[in-house]
Protein backbone atom coordinates (compact mmCIF):
# COMPACT_ATOMS: atom_id res chain seq x y z
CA UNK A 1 0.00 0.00 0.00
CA UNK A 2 2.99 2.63 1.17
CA UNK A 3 4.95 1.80 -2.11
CA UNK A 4 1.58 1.99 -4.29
CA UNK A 5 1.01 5.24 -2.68
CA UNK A 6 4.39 6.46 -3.27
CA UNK A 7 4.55 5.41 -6.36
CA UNK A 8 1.00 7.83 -7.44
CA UNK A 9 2.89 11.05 -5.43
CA UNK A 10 6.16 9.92 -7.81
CA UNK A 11 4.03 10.70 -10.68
CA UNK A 12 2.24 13.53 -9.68
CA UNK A 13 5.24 15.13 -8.47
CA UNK A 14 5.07 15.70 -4.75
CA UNK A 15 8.20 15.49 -3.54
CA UNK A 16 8.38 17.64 -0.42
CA UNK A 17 7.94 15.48 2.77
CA UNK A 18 5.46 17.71 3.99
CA UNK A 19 2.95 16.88 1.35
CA UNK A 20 3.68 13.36 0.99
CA UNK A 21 2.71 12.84 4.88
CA UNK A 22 -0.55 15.10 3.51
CA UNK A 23 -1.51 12.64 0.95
CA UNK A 24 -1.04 9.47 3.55
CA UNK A 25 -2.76 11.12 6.03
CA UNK A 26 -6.00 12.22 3.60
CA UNK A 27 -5.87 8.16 1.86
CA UNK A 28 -6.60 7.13 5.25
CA UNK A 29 -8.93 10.25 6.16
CA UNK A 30 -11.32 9.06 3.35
CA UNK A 31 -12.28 5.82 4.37
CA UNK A 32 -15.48 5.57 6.79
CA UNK A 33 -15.40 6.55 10.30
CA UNK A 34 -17.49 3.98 11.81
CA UNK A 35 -17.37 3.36 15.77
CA UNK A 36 -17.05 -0.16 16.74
CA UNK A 37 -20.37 -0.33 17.97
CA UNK A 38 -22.00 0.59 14.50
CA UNK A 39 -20.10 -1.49 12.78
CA UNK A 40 -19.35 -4.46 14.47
CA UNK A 41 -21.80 -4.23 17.29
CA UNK A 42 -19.04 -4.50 19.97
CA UNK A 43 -18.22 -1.73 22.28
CA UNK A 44 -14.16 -2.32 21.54
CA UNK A 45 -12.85 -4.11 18.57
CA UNK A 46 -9.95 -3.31 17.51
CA UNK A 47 -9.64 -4.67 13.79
CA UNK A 48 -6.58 -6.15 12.02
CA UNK A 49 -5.78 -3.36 8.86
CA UNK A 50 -6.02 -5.84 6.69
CA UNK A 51 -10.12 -5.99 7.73
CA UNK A 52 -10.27 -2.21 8.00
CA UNK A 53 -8.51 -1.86 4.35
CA UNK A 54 -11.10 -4.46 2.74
CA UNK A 55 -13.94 -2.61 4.55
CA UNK A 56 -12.85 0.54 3.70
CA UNK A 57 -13.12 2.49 7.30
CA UNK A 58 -13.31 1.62 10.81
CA UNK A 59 -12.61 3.80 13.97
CA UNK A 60 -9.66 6.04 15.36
CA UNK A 61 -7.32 2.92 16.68
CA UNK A 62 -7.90 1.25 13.21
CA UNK A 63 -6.97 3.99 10.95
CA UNK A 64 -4.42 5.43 13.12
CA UNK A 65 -2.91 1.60 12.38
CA UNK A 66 -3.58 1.99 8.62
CA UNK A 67 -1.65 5.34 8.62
CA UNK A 68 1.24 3.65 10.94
CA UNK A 69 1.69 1.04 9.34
CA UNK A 70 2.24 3.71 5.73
CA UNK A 71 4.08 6.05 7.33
CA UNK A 72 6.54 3.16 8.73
CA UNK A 73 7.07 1.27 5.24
CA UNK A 74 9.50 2.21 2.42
CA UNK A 75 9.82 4.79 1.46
CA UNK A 76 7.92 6.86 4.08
CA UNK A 77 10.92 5.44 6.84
CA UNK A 78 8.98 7.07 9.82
CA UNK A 79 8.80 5.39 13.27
CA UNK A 80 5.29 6.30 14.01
CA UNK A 81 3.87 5.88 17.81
CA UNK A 82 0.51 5.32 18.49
CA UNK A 83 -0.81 8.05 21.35
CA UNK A 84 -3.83 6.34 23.19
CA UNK A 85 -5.68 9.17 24.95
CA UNK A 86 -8.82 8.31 26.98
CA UNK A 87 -11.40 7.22 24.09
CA UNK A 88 -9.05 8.30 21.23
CA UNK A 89 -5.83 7.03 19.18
CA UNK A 90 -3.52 9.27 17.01
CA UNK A 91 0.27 9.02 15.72
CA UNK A 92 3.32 10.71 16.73
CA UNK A 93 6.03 11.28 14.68
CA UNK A 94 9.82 12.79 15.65
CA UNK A 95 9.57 16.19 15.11
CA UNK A 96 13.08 16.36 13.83
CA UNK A 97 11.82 14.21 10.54
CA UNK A 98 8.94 16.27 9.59
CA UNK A 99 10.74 19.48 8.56
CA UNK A 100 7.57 21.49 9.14
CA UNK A 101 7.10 24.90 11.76
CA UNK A 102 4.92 24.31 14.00
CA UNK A 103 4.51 25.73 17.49
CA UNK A 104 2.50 22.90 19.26
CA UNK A 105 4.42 19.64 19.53
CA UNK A 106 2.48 17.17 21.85
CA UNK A 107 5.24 15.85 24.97
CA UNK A 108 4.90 12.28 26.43
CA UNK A 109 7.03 11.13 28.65
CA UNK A 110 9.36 13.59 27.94
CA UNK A 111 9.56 12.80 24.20
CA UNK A 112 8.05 15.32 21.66
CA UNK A 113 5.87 14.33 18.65
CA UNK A 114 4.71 16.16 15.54
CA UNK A 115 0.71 15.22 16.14
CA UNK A 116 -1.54 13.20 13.27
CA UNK A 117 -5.21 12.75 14.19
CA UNK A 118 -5.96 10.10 10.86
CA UNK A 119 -9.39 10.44 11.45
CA UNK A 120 -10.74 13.48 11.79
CA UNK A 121 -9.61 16.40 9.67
CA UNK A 122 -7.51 18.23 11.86
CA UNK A 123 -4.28 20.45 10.43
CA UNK A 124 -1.37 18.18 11.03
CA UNK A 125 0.68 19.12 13.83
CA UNK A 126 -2.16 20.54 15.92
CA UNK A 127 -3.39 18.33 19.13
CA UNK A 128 -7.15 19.71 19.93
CA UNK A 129 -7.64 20.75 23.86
CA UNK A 130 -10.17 17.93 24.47
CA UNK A 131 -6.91 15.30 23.95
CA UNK A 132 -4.37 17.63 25.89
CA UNK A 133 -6.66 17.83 28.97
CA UNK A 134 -7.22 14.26 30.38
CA UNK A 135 -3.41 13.65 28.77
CA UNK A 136 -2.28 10.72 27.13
CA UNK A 137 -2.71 6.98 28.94
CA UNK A 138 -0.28 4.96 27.07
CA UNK A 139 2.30 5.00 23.75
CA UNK A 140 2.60 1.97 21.42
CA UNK A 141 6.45 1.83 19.71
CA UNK A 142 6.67 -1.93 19.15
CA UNK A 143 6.29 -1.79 23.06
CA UNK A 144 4.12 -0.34 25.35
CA UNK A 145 4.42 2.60 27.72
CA UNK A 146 1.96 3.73 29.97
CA UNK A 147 1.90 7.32 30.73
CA UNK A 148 -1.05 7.43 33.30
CA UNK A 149 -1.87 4.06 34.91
CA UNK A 150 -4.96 5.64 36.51
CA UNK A 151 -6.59 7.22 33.51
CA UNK A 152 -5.85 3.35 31.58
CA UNK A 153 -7.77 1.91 34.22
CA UNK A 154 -10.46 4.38 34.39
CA UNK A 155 -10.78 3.81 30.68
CA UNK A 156 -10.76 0.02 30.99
CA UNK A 157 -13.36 0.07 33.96
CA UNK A 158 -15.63 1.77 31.61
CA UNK A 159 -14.45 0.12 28.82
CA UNK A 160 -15.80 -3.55 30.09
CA UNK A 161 -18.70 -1.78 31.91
CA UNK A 162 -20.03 -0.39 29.09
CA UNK A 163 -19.84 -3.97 27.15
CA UNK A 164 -22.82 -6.48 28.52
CA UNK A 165 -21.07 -9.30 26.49
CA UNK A 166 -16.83 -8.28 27.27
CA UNK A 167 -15.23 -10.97 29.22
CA UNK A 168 -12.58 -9.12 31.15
CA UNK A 169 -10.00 -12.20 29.34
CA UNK A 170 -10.77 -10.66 26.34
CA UNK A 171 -10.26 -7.03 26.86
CA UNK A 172 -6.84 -7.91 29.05
């Protein structure tokens, strides 16, 4: 998908990183939002991308995977992070690969990232105040790191209380 994608910015000439992280980012914008709920009729289900690419959409944990997984093939070469705030998902990229001004970098654990919110249409780069309030719960690099054990739990309380047919196995 990354190289296809490349490949179609090749020959419309986009060559400034910028843009090409514009292009991935609005591919993966314009599939379908659809909550879990809606579309699956579980309250959490996080899908493999290979389901949410053949169905075209899903929520903000499976297209923030879609875009990940783009932005971390050839010739893209980012190390995107998934950013898990409470009932949201986005990616983080270095700052020092974007090559972009911006004045609002998002910190985690003492790390900055250039923000990507695949989907909703928010400017790159900007985190909205309704994810910078509660803060961020947890980071996914290939491992996990949680940033705010109580908010994770608060979130997975509600999570499993929320879903009459969740066995707590599952959702651990």
């Amino acid at each position: 998908m990354a190289s296809e994608l490349s490949n179609r910015l090749d020959s419309a000439d986009i060559e400034l990183p910028i843009e090409r992280l514009r292009v991935a980012t609005s591919f993966v914008r314009n599939m379908e939002y659809a909550t879990d709920e809606s579309a699956t009729g579980e309250v959490e289900y996080p899908k493999f991308v290979t389901e949410t690419l053949m169905e075209n959409g899903g929520d903000c944990e499976d297209l923030s995977s879609v875009l990940a997984g783009i932005l971390c093939s050839p010739p893209f070469d980012y190390e995107p992070v998934l950013i898990f705030f409470s009932g949201h998902v986005g990616i983080g990229l270095d700052p020092s690969n974007i090559h972009m001004p911006t004045e609002q970098f998002l910190t985690v654990g003492g790390q900055e990232y250039f923000y990507i919110d695949a989907s909703h249409d928010i400017p790159l780069g900007v985190v909205p105040d309704e994810y910078q309030k509660p803060g961020v719960i947890a980071t996914y690099d290939g491992q996990w790191q949680t940033i705010d054990p109580a908010a994770l739990k608060e979130h997975a309380t509600t999570t499993i209380a929320n879903d009459t047919n969740l066995d707590i196995r599952d959702y651990i």
